[in-house]
Protein backbone atom coordinates (compact mmCIF):
# COMPACT_ATOMS: atom_id res chain seq x y z
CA UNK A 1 1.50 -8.52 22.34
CA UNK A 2 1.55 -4.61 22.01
CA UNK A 3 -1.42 -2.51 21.97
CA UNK A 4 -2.45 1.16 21.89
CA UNK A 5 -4.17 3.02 24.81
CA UNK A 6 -5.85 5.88 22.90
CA UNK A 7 -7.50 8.74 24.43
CA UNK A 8 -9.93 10.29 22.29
CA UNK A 9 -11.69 13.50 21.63
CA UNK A 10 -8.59 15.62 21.48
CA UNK A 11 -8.31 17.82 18.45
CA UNK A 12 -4.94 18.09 16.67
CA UNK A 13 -2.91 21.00 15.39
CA UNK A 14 0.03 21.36 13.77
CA UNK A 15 2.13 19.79 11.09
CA UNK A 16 2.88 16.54 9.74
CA UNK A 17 4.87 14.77 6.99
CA UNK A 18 3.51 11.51 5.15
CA UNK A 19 5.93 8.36 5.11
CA UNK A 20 7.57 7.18 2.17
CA UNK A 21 4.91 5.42 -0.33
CA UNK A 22 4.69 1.32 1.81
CA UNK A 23 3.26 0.07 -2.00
CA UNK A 24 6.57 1.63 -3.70
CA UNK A 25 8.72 0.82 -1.56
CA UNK A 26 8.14 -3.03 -1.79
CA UNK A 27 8.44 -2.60 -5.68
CA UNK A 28 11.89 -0.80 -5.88
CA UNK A 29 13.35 -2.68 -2.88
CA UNK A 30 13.40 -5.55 -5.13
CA UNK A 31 14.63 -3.95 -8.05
CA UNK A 32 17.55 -3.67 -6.49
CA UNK A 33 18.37 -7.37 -6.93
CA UNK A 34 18.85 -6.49 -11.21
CA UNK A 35 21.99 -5.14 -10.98
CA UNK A 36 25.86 -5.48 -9.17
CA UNK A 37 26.15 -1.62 -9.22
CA UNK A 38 25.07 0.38 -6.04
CA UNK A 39 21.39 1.58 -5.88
CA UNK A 40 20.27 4.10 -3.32
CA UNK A 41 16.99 4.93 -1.76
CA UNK A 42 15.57 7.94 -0.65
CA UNK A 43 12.47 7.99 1.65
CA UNK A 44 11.90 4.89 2.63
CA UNK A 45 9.46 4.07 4.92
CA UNK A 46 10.91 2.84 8.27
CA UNK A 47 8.27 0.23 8.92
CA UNK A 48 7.83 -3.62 9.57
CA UNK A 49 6.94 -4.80 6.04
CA UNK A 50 9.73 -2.27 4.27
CA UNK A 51 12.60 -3.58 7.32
CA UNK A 52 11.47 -7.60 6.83
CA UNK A 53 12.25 -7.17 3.08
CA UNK A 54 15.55 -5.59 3.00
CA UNK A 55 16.44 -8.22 6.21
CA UNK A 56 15.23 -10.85 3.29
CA UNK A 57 17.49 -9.23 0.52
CA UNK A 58 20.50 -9.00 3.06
CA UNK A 59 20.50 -12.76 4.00
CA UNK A 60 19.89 -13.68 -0.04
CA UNK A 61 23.92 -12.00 0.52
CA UNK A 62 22.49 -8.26 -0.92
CA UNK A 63 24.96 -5.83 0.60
CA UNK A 64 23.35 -3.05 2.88
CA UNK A 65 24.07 0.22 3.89
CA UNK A 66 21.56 1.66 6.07
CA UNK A 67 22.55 5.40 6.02
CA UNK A 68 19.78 6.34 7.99
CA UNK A 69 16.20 4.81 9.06
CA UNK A 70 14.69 6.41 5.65
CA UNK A 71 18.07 6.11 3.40
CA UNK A 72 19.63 2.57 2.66
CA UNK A 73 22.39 1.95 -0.38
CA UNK A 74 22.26 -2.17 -1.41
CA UNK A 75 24.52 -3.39 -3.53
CA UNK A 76 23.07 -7.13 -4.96
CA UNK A 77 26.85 -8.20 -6.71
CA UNK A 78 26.89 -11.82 -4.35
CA UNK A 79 23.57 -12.73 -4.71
CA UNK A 80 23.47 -16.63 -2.91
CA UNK A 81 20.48 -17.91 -4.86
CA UNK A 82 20.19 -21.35 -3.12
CA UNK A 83 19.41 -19.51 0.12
CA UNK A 84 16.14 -19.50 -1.08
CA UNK A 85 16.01 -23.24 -1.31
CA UNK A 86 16.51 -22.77 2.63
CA UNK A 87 13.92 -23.57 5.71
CA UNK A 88 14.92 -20.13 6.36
CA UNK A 89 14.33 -18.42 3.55
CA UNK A 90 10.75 -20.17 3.12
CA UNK A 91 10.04 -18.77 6.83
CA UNK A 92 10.73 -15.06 5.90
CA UNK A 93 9.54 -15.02 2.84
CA UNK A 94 6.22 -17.24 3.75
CA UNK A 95 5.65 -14.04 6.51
CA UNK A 96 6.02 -11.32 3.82
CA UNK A 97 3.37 -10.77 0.95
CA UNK A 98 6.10 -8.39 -0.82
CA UNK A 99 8.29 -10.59 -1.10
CA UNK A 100 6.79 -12.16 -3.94
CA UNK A 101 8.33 -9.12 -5.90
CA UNK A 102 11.86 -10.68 -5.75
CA UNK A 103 10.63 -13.30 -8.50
CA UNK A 104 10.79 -10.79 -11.57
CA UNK A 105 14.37 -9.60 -10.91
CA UNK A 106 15.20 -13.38 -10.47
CA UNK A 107 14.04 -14.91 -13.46
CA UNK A 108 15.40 -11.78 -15.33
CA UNK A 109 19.08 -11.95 -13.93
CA UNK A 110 19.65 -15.25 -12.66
CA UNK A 111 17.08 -17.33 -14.36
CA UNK A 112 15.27 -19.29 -11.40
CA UNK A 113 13.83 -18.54 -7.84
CA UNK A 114 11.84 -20.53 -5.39
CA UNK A 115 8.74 -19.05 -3.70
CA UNK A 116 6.92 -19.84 -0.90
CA UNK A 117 3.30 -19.22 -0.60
CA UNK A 118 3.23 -15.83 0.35
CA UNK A 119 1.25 -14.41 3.50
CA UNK A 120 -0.20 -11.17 4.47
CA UNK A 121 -3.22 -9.54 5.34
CA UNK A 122 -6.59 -11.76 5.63
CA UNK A 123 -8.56 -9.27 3.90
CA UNK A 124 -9.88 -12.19 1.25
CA UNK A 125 -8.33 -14.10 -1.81
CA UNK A 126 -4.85 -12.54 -3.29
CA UNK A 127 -3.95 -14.99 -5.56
CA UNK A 128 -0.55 -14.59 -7.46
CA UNK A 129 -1.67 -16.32 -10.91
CA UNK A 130 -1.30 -12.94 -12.77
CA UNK A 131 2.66 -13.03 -11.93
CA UNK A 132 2.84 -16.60 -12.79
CA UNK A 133 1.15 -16.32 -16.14
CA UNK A 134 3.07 -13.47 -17.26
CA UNK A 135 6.21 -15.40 -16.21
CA UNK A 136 5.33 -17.99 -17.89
CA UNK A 137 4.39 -15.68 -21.24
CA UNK A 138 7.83 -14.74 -21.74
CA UNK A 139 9.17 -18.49 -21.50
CA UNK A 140 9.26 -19.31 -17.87
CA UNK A 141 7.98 -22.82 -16.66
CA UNK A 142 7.23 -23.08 -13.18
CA UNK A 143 6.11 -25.98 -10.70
CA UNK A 144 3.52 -25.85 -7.43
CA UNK A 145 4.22 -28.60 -4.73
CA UNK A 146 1.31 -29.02 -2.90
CA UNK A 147 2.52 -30.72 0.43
CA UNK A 148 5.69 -28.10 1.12
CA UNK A 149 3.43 -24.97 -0.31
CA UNK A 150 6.89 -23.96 -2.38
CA UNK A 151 6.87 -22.72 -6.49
CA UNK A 152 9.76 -23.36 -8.64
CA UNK A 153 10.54 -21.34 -11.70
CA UNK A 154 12.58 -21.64 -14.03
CA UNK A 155 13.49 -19.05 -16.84
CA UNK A 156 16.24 -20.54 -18.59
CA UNK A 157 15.67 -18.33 -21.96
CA UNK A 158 12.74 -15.41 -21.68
CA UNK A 159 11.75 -13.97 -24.27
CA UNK A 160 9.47 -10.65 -25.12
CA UNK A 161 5.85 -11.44 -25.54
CA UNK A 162 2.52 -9.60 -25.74
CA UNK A 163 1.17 -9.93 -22.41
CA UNK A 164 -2.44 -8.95 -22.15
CA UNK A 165 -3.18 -8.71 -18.28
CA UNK A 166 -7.03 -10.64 -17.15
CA UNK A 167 -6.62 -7.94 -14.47
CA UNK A 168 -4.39 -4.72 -13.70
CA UNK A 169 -2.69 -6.12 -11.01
CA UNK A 170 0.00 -3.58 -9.50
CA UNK A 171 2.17 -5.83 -8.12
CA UNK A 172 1.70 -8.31 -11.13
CA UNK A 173 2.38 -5.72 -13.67
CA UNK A 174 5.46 -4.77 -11.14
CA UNK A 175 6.82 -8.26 -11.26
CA UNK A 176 6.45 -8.86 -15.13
CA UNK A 177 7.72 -5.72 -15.57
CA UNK A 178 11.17 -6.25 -13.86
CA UNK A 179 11.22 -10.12 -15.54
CA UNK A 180 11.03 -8.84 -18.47
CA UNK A 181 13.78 -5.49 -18.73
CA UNK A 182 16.06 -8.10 -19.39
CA UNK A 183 14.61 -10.78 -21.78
CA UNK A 184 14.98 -11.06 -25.25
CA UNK A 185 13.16 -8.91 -27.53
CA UNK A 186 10.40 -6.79 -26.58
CA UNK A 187 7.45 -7.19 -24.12
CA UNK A 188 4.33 -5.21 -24.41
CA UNK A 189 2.07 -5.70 -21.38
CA UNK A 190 -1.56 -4.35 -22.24
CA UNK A 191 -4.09 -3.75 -19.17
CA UNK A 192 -1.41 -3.12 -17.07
CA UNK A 193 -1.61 -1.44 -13.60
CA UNK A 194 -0.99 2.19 -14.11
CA UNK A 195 -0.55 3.11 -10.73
CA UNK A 196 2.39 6.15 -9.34
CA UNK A 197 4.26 3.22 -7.72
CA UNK A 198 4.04 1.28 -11.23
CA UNK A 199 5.01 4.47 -12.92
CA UNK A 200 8.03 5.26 -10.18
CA UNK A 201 9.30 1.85 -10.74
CA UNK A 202 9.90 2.56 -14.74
CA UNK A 203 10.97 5.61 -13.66
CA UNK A 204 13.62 4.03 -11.42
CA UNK A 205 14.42 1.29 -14.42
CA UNK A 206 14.64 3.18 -17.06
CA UNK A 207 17.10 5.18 -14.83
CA UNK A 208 19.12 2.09 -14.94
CA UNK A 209 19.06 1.97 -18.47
CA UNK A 210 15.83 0.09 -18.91
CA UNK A 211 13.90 1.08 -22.09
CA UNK A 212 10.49 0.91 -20.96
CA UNK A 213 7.94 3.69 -22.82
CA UNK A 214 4.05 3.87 -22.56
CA UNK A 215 4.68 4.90 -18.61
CA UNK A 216 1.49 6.30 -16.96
CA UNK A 217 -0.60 3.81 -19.24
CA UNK A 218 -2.04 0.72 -19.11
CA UNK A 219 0.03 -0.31 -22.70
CA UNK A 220 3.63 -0.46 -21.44
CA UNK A 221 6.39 -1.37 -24.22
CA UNK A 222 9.46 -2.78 -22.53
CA UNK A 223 12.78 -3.40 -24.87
CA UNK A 224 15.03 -5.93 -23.15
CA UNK A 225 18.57 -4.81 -22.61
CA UNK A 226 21.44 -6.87 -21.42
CA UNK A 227 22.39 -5.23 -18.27
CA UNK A 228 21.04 -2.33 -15.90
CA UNK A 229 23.12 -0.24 -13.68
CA UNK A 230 22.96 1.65 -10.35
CA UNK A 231 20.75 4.48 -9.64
CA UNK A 232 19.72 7.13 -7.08
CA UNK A 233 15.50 6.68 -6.29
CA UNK A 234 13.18 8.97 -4.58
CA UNK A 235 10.07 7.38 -3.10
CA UNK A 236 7.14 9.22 -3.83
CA UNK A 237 4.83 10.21 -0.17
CA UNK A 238 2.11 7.66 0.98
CA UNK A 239 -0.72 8.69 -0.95
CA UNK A 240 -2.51 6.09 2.29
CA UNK A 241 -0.98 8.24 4.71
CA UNK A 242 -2.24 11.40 3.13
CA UNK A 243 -5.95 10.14 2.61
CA UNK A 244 -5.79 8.95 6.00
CA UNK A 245 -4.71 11.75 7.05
CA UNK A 246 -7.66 14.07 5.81
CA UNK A 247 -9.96 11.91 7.20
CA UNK A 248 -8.06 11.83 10.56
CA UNK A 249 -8.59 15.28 11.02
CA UNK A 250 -12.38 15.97 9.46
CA UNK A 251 -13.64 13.47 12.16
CA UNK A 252 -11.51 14.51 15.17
CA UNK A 253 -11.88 18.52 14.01
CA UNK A 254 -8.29 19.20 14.36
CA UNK A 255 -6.52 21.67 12.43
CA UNK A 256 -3.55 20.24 10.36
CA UNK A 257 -1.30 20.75 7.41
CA UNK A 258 0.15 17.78 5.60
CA UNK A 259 3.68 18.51 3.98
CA UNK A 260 5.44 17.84 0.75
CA UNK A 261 2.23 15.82 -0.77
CA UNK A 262 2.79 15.17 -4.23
CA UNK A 263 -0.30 16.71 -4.87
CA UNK A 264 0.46 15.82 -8.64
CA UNK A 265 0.06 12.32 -7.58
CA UNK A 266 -2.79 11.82 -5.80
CA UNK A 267 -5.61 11.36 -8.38
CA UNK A 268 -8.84 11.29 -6.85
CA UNK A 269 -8.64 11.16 -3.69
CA UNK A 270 -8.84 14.78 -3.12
CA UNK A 271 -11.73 15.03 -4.92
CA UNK A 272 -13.75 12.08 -3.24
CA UNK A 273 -12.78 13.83 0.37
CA UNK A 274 -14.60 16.89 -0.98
CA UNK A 275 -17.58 14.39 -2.06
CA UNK A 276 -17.69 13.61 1.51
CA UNK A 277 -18.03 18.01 2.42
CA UNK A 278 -15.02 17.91 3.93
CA UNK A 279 -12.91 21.16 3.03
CA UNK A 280 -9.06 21.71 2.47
CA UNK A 281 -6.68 23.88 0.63
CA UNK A 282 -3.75 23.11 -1.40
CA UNK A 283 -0.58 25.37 -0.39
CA UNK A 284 2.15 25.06 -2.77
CA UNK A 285 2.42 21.31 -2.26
CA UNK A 286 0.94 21.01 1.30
CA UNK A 287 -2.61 20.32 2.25
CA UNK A 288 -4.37 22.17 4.46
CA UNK A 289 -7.09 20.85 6.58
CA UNK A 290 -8.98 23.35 8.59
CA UNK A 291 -11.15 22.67 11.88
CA UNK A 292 -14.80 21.55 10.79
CA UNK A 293 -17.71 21.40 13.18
CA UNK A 294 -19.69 19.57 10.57
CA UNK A 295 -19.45 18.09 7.17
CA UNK A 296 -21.73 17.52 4.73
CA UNK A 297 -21.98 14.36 1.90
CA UNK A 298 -22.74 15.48 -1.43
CA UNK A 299 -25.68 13.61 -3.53
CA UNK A 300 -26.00 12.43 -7.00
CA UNK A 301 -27.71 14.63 -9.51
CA UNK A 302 -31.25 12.74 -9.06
CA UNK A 303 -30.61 13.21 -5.25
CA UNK A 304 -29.48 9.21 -4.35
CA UNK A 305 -26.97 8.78 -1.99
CA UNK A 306 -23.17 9.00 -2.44
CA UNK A 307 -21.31 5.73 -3.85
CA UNK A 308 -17.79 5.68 -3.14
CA UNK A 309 -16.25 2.42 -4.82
CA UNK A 310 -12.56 1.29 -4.97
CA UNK A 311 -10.79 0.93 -9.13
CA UNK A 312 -7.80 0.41 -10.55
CA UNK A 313 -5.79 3.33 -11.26
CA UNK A 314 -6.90 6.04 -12.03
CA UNK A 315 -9.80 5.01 -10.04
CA UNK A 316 -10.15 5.36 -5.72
CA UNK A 317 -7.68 3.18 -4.18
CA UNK A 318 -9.09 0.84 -2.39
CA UNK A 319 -6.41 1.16 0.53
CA UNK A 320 -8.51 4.25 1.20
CA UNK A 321 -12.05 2.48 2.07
CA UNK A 322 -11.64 1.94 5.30
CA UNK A 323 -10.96 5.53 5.75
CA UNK A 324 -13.43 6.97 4.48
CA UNK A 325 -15.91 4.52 5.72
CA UNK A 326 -14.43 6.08 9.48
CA UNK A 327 -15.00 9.37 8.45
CA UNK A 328 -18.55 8.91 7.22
CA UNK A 329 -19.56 7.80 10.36
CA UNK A 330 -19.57 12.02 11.83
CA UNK A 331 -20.44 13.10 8.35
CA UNK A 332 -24.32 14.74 7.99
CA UNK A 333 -25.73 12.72 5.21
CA UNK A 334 -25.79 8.71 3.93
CA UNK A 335 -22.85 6.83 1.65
CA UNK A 336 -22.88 3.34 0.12
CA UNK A 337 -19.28 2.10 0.81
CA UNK A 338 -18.65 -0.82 -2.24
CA UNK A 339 -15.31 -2.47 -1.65
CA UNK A 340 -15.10 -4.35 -4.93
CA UNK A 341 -12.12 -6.31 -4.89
CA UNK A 342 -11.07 -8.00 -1.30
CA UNK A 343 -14.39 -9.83 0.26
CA UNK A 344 -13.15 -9.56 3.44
CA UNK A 345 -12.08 -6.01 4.18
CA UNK A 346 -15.66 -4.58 5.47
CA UNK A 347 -15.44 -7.07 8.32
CA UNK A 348 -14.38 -4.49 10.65
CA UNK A 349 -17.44 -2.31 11.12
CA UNK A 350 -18.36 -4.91 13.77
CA UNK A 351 -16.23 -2.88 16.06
CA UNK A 352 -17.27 0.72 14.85
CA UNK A 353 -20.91 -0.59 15.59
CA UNK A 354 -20.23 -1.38 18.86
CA UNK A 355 -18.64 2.19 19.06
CA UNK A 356 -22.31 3.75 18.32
CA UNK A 357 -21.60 3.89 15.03
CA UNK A 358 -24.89 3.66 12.38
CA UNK A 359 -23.08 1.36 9.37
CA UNK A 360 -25.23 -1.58 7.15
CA UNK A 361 -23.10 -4.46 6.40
CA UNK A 362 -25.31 -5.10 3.19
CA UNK A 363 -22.82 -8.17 2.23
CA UNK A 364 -18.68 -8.54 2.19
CA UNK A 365 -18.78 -6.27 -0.15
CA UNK A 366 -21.20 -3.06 0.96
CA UNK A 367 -22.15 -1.19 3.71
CA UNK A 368 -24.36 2.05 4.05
CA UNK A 369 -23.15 4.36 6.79
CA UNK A 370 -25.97 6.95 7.88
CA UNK A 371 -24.11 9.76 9.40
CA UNK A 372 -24.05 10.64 12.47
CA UNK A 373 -23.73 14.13 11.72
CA UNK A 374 -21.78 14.62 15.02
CA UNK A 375 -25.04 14.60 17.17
CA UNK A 376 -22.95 12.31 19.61
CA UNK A 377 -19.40 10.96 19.73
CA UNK A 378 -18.30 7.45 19.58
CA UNK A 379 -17.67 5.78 22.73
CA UNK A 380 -14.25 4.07 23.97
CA UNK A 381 -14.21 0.12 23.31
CA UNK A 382 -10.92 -2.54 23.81
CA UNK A 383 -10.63 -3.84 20.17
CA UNK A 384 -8.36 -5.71 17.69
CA UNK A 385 -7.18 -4.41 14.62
CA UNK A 386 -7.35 -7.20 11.68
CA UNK A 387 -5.13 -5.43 8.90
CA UNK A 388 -2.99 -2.53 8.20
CA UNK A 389 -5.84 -0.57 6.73
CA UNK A 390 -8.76 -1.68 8.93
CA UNK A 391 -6.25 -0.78 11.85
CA UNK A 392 -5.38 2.31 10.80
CA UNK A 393 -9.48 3.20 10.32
CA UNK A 394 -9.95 1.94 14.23
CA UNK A 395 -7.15 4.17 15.29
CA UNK A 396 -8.73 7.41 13.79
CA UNK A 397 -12.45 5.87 15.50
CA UNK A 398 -10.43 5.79 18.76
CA UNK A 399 -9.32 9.14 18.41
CA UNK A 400 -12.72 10.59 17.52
CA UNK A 401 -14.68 8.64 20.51
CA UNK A 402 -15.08 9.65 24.07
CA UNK A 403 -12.95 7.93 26.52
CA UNK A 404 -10.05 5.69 26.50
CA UNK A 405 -10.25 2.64 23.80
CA UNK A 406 -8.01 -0.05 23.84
CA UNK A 407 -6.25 -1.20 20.13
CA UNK A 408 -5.07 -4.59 20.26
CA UNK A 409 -2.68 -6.38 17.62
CA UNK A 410 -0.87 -3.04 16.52
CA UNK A 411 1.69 -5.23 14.64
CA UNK A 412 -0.58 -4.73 11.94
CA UNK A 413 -0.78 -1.16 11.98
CA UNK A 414 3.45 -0.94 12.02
CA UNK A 415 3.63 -3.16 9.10
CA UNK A 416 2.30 -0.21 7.17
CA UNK A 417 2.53 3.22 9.32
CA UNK A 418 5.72 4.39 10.51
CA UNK A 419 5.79 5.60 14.00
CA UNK A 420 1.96 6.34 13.62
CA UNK A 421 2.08 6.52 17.61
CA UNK A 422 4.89 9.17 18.28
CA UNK A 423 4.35 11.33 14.88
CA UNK A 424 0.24 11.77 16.04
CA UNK A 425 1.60 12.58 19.63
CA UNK A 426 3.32 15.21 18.10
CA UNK A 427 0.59 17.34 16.77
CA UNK A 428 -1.55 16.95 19.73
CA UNK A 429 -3.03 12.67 19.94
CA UNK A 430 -2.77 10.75 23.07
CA UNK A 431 -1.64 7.44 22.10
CA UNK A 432 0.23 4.96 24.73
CA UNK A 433 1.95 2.21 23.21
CA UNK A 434 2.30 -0.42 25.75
């Protein structure tokens, strides 16, 4: 198994560009499978969880053109759909979360899949009801085998509905969304997730010649059509990458500039990075971020400590927590950290306590972190990390602490960050991968 030797308390400088959008990326990947005309991607991501898909789509017998690491053309006009009656199939798509995506486009063009239960990250329960009961709303009828773990759906005639969502799901709303361009009639999905990679994949449909309207709302209105066509896409940056990003350098005191942001797109997350004191100007579309001996957390109006919480769209992501949780820890001032909707995701601060870090684990839900206002850095530790996010969060510790800490199961960390390693190096990290 890999791991990363980091060396920390070097500040950065220089410039760097965020990766493709991971979350998008899964979404429009799969879209691909709706039509026989070509589709082409710009800005993909070139990491582990983007790559395992589009190996999945290629062995379904989806044509691929990889015209560079972040450009690929597919072309889904042989589709084999009993491959995914296949051990294999049930092995690669068992190993990818995202891959429950390819249902919608499925059921809406060839009228039946087969899913294994899908993995990724152990950051709590992620279950998939939302996609199956909006299947099911427009006329699908599916079956769960309990010994082999394997759902079959069929969707024989679909038919609009009104969908009203028990939760905003994003990739729920994504797969009922692409099941339904093509049914019968017209679909209105209320509480849907609202999200830029929800709103990029209408974007991308309706390109196609969807007619989806209400996009950037949680009341989405989709006509069916009888057939989509091939498009040209544009991934939107890693709004992850960006937040992770600002926090990367407030803790470590570097100087950076983040490129080609989408600043457009980022809701709040600028605005709960200046909750947290730390300062940064917008240039043209860039993000500046300069070197800060200290930052202070801001208060509530009858002077109680900061909450930062994760909600849907256009709430805080909740991809961000574990960032900003990091970057509290150097901050001068107290924050309540409530990570609402995975029970499982706070687990890490285990290993930030053992860096000298001052966090609460109140329950799997909260922790207080009482900044340490930089008084003293962390120190080095050997450590695992257990997700993509949580990883990510340990990285930045590493970088901020004094000595050499060892990162163990970095797979993680490449499922969502492309090249994290080398493009750090390049503004000034030290960061072994061995």
């Amino acid at each position: 198994m890999k791991y990363f030797e980091v060396e920390g308390g070097r500040k950065l400088h220089g410039e760097i560009i965020p990766q493709g959008a991971k979350n998008e990326a899964l979404q429009v990947v799969c879209a691909v499978l709706l039509t026989d005309e070509e589709v082409i991607i710009n800005n993909l991501p070139d990491i582990r969880d983007v790559n395992y898909l589009i190996d999945l789509l290629e062995a379904m017998g989806v044509k691929i053109n990889r015209i560079d690491r972040n450009q690929c053309a597919f072309k889904a006009d042989a589709v084999n759909v009993d491959y995914m009656l296949t051990d294999d199939y049930k092995k690669r798509a068992g190993a990818l979360r995202g891959s429950v995506m390819v249902l919608g486009p499925l059921l809406s063009r060839y009228k039946k899949a087969f899913m294994p239960k899908p993995g990724g990250d152990r950051i709590g329960r992620r279950p998939i009801d939302t996609h199956l009961i909006g299947f099911e709303s427009l006329g699908a009828t599916f079956e769960y085998n309990d010994d082999s773990e394997f759902f079959k759906i069929n969707a024989e005639n679909l038919k609009g509905n009104y969908i009203l969502l028990e939760e905003p799901s994003v990739t729920g709303t994504a797969n009922i969304i692409m099941a339904a361009v093509m049914a019968e009639g017209t679909t209105t999905i209320y509480n849907a997730g609202c999200e830029p990679y929800i709103q990029q994949l209408c974007l991308m449909l309706n390109s196609m010649g969807a007619e989806i309207t209400g996009v950037g709302s949680n009341l989405l209105t989709i006509k069916g059509v009888d057939v989509l066509g091939g498009c040209h896409h544009t991934i939107l940056p890693d709004m992850i990458e960006i937040g992770s990003f600002i926090g990367m350098a407030a803790i470590t005191e570097s100087d950076i500039t983040i490129k080609n942001c989408r600043i457009d797109q980022l809701g709040l997350i600028p605005n709960v990075f200046k909750k947290m004191g730390i300062q940064f100007e917008f240039i043209g579309d860039d993000i500046h971020i300069p070197s800060q001996d200290h930052y202070t957390m801001s208060k509530f109006i009858d002077g109680s400590i900061l909450t930062i919480y994760d909600h849907p769209w256009p709430g805080f992501t909740p991809d961000l927590l574990s960032i900003i949780l990091v970057t509290a820890i150097q901050a001068r001032g107290s924050v309540l950290i409530h990570q609402k909707m995975f029970e499982s995701r706070l687990f890490f601060v285990d290993k930030l306590k053992d860096m000298g870090a001052q966090i609460t684990l109140c329950d799997p839900h909260r922790a207080i972190v009482i900044g340490l206002d930089k008084a003293f850095p962390l120190r080095a530790i050997t450590m695992s990390s257990p997700d993509i996010r949580a990883g990510v969060a340990l990285l930045i510790a590493a970088m901020s602490a004094k000595g050499t800490s060892i990162i163990h199961n970095i797979e993680q960390i490449d499922r969502g960050y492309q090249n994290i390693d080398t493009r750090l190096n390049a503004i000034g990290a030290n960061i072994k991968r061995k």
